[in-house]
PDB file of N, CA and C in Angstrom:
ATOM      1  N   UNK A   1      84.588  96.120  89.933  1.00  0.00           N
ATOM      2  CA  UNK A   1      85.310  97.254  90.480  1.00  0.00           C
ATOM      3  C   UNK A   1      86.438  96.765  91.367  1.00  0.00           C
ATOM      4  N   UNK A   2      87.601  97.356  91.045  1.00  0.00           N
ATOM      5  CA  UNK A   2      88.737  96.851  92.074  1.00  0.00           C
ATOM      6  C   UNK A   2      88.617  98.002  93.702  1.00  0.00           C
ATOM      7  N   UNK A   3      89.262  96.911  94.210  1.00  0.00           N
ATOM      8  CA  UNK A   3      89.382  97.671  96.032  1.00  0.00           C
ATOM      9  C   UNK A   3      90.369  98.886  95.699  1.00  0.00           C
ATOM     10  N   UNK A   4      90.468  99.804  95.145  1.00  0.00           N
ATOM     11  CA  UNK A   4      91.734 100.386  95.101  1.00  0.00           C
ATOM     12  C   UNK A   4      91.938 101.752  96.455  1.00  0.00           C
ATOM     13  N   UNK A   5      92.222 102.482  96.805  1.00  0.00           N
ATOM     14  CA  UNK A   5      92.661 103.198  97.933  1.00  0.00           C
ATOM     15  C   UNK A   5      91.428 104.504  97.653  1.00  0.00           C
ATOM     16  N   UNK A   6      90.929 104.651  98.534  1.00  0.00           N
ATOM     17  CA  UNK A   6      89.381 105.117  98.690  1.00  0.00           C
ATOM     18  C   UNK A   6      90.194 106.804  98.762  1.00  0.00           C
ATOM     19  N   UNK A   7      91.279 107.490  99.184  1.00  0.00           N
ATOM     20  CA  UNK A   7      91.708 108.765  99.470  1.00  0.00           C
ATOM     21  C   UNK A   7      93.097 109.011  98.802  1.00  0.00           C
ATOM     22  N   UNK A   8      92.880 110.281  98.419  1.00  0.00           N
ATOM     23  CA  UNK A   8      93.731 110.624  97.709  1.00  0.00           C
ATOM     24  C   UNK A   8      95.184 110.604  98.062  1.00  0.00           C
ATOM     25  N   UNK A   9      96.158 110.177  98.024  1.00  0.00           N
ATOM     26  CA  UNK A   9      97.420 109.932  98.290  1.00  0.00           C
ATOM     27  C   UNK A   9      98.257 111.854  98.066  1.00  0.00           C
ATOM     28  N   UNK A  10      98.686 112.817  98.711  1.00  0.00           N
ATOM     29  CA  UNK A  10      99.085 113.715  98.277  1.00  0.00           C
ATOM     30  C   UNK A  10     100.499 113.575  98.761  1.00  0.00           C
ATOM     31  N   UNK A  11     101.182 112.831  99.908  1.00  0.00           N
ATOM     32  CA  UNK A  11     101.809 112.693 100.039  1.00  0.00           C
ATOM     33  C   UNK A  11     103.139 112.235  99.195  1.00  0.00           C
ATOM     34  N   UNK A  12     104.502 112.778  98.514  1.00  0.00           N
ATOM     35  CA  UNK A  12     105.089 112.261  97.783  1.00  0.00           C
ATOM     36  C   UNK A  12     104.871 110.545  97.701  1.00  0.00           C
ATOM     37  N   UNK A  13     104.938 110.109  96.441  1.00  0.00           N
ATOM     38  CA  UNK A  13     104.595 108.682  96.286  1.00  0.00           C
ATOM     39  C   UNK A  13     105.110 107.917  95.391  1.00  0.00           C
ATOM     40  N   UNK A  14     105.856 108.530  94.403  1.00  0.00           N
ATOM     41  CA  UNK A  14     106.432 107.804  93.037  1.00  0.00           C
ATOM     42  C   UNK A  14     107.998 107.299  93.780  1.00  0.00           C
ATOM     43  N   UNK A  15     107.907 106.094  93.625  1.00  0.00           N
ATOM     44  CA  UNK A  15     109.636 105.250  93.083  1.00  0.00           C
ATOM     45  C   UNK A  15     110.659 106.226  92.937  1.00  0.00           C
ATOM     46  N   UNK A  16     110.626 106.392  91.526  1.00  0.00           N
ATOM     47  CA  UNK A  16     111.372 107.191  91.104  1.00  0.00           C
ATOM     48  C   UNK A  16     111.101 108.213  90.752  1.00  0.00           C
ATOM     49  N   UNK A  17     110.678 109.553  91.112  1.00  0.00           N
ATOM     50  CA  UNK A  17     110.539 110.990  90.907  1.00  0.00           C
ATOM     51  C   UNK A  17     110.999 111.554  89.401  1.00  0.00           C
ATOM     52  N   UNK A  18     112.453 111.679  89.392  1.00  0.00           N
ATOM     53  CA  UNK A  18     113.006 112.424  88.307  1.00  0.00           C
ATOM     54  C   UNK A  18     112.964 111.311  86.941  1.00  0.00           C
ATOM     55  N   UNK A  19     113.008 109.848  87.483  1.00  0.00           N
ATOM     56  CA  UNK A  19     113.080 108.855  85.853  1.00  0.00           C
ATOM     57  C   UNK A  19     111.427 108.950  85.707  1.00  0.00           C
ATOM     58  N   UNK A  20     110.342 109.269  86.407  1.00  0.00           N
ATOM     59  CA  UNK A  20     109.240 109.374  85.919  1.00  0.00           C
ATOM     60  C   UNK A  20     108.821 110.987  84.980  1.00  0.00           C
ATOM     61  N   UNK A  21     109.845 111.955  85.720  1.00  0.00           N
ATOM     62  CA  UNK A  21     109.575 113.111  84.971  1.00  0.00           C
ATOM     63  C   UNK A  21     110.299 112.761  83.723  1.00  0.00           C
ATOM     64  N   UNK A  22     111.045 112.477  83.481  1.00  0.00           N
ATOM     65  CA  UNK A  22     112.296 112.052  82.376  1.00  0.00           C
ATOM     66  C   UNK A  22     111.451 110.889  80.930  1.00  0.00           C
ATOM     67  N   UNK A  23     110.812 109.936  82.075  1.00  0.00           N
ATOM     68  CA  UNK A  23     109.695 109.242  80.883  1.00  0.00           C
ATOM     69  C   UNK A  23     108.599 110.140  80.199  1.00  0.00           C
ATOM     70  N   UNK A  24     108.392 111.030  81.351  1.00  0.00           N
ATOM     71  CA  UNK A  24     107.039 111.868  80.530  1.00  0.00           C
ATOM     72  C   UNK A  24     107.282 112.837  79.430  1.00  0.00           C
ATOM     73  N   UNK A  25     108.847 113.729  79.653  1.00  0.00           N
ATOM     74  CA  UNK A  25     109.068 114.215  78.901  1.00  0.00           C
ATOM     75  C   UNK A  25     109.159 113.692  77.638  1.00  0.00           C
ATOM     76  N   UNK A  26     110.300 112.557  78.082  1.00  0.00           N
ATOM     77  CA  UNK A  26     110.243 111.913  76.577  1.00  0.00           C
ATOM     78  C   UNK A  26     108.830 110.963  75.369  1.00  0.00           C
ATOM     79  N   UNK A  27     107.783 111.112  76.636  1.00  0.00           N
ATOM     80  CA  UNK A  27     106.734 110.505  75.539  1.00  0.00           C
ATOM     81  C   UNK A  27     106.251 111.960  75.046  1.00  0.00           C
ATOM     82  N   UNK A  28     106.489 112.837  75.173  1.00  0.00           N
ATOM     83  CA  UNK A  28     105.844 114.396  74.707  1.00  0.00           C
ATOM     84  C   UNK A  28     107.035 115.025  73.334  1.00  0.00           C
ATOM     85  N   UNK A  29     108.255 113.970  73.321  1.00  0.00           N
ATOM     86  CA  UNK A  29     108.946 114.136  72.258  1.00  0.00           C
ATOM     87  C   UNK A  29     108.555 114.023  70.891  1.00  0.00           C
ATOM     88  N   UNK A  30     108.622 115.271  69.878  1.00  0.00           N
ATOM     89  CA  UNK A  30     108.448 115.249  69.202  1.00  0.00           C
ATOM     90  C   UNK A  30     106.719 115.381  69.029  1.00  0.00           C
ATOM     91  N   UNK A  31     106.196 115.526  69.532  1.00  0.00           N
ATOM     92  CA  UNK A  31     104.737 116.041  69.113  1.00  0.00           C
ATOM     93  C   UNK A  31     104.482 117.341  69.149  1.00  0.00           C
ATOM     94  N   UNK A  32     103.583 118.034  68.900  1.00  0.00           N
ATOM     95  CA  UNK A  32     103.427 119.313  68.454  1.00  0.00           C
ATOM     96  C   UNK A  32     102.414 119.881  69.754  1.00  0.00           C
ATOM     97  N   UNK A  33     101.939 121.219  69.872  1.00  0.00           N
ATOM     98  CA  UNK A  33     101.610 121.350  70.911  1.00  0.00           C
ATOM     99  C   UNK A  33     100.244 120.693  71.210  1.00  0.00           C
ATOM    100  N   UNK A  34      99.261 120.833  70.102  1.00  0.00           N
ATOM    101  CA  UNK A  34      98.207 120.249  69.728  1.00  0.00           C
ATOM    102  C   UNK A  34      98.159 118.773  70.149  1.00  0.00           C
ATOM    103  N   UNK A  35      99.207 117.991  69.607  1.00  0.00           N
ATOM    104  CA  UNK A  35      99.149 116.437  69.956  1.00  0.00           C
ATOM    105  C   UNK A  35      99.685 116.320  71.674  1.00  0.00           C
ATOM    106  N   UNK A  36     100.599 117.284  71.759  1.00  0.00           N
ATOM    107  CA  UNK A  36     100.828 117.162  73.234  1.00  0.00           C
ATOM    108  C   UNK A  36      99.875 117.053  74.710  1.00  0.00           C
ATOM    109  N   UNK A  37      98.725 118.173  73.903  1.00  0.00           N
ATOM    110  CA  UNK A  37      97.648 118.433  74.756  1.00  0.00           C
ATOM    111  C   UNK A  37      96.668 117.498  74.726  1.00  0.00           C
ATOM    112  N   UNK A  38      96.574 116.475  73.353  1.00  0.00           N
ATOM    113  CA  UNK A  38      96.085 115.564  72.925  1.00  0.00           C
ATOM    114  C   UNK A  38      96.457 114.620  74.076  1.00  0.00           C
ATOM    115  N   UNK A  39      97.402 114.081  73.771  1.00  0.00           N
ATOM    116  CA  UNK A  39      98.737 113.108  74.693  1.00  0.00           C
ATOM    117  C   UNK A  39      98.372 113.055  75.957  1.00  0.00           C
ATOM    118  N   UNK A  40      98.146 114.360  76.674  1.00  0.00           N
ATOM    119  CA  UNK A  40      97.996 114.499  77.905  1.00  0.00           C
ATOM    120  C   UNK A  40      96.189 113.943  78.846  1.00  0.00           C
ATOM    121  N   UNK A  41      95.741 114.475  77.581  1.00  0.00           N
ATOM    122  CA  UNK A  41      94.393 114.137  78.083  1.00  0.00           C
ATOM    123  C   UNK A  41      93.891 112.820  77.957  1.00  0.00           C
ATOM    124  N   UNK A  42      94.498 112.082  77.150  1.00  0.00           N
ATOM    125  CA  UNK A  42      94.380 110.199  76.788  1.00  0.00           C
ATOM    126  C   UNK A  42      94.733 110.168  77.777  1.00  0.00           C
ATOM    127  N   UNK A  43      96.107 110.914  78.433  1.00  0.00           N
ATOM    128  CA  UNK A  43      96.855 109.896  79.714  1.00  0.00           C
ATOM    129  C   UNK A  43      95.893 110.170  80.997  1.00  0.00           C
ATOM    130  N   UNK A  44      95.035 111.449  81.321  1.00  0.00           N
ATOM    131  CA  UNK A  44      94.303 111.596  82.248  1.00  0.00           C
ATOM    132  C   UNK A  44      93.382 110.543  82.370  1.00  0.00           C
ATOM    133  N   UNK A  45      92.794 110.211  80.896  1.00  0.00           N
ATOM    134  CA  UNK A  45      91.508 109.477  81.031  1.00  0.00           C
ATOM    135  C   UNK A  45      92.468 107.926  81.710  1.00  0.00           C
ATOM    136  N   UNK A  46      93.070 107.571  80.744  1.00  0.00           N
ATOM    137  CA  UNK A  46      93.901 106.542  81.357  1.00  0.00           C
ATOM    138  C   UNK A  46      93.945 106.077  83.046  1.00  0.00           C
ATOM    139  N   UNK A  47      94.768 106.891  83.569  1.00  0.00           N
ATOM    140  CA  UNK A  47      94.668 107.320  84.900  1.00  0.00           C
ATOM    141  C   UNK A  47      93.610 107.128  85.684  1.00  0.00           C
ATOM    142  N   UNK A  48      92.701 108.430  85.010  1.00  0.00           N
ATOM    143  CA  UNK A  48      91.122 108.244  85.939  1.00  0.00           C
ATOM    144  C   UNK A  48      90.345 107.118  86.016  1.00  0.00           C
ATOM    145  N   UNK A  49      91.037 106.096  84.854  1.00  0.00           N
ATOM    146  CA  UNK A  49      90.122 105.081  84.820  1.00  0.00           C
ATOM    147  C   UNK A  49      90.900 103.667  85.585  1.00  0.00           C
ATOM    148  N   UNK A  50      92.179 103.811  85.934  1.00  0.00           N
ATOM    149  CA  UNK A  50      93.129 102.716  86.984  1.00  0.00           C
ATOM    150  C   UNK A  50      92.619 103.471  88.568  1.00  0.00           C
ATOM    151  N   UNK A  51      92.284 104.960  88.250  1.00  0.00           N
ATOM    152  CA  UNK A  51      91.935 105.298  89.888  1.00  0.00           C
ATOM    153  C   UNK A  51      90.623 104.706  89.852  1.00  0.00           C
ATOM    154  N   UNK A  52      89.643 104.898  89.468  1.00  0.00           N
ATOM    155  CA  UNK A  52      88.150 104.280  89.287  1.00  0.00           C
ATOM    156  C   UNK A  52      87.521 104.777  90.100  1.00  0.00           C
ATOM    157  N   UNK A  53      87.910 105.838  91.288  1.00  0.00           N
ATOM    158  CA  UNK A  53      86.725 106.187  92.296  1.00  0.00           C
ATOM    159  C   UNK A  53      86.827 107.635  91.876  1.00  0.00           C
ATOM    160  N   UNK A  54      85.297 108.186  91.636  1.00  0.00           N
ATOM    161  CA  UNK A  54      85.004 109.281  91.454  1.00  0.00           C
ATOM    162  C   UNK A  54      85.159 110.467  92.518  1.00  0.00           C
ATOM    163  N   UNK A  55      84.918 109.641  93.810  1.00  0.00           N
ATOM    164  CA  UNK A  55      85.459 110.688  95.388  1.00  0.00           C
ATOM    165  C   UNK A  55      86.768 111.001  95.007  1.00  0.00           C
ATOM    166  N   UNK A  56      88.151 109.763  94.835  1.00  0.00           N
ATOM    167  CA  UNK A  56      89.581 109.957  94.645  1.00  0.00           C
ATOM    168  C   UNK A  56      89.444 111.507  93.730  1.00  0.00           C
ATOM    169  N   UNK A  57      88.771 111.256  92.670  1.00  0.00           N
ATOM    170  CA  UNK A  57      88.979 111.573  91.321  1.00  0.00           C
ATOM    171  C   UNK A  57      88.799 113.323  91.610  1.00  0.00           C
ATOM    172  N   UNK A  58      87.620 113.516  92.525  1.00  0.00           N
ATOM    173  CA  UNK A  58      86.988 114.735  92.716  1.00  0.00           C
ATOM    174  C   UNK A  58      88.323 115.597  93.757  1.00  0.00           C
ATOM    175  N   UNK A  59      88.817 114.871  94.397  1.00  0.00           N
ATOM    176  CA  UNK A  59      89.999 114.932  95.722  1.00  0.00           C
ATOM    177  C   UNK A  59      91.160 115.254  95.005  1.00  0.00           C
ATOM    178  N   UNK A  60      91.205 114.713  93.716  1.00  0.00           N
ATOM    179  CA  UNK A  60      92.449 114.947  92.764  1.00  0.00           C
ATOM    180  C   UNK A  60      92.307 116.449  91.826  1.00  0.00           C
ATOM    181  N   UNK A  61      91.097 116.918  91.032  1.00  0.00           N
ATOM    182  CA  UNK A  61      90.671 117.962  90.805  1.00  0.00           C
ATOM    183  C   UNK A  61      90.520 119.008  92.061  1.00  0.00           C
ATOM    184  N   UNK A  62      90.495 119.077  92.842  1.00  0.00           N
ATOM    185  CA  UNK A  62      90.614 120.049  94.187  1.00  0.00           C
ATOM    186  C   UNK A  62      92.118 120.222  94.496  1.00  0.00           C
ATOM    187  N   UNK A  63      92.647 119.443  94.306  1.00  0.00           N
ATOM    188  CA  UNK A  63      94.388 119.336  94.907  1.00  0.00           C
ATOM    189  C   UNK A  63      94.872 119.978  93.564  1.00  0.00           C
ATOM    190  N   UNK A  64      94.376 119.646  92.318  1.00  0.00           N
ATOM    191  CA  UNK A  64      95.421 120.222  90.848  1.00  0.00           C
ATOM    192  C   UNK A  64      94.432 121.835  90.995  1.00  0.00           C
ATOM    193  N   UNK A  65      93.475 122.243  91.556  1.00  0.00           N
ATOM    194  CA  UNK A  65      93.306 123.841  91.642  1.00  0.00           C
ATOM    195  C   UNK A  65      94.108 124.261  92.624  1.00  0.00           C
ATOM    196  N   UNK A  66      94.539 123.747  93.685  1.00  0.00           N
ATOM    197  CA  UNK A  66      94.889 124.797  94.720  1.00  0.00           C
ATOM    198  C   UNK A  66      96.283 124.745  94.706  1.00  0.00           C
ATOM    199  N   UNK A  67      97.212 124.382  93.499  1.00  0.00           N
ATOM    200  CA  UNK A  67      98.314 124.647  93.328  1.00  0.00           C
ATOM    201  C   UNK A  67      98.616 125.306  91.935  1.00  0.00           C
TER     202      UNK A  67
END
């Protein structure tokens, strides 16, 4: 298990903001809505699995309801 950051970061945090929205769009190019939703949920698991802590993880599902 890596040391990775035990609390959820909500604070703005990305580099680059708009070239990260700009990459995401463009990996959603050209797929259909089906594969999109597909697309999206590989990238969650992805994600959930570089965050690795299930507290983060639970802290991250609470923050994507209350917006």
């Amino acid at each position: 298990m890596s040391t990775m950051q035990q609390q959820l970061i909500t604070a703005p945090n990305l580099e680059a903001p708009d070239d990260f929205y700009e990459a995401l769009i463009e990996a959603h190019q050209g797929l259909s809505t089906e594969e999109s939703h597909a697309f999206n949920a590989r990238l969650v698991l992805v994600l959930a699995n570089h965050i690795g802590s299930l507290a983060v993880l639970r802290e991250a599902f609470d923050a994507a309801r209350s917006h």
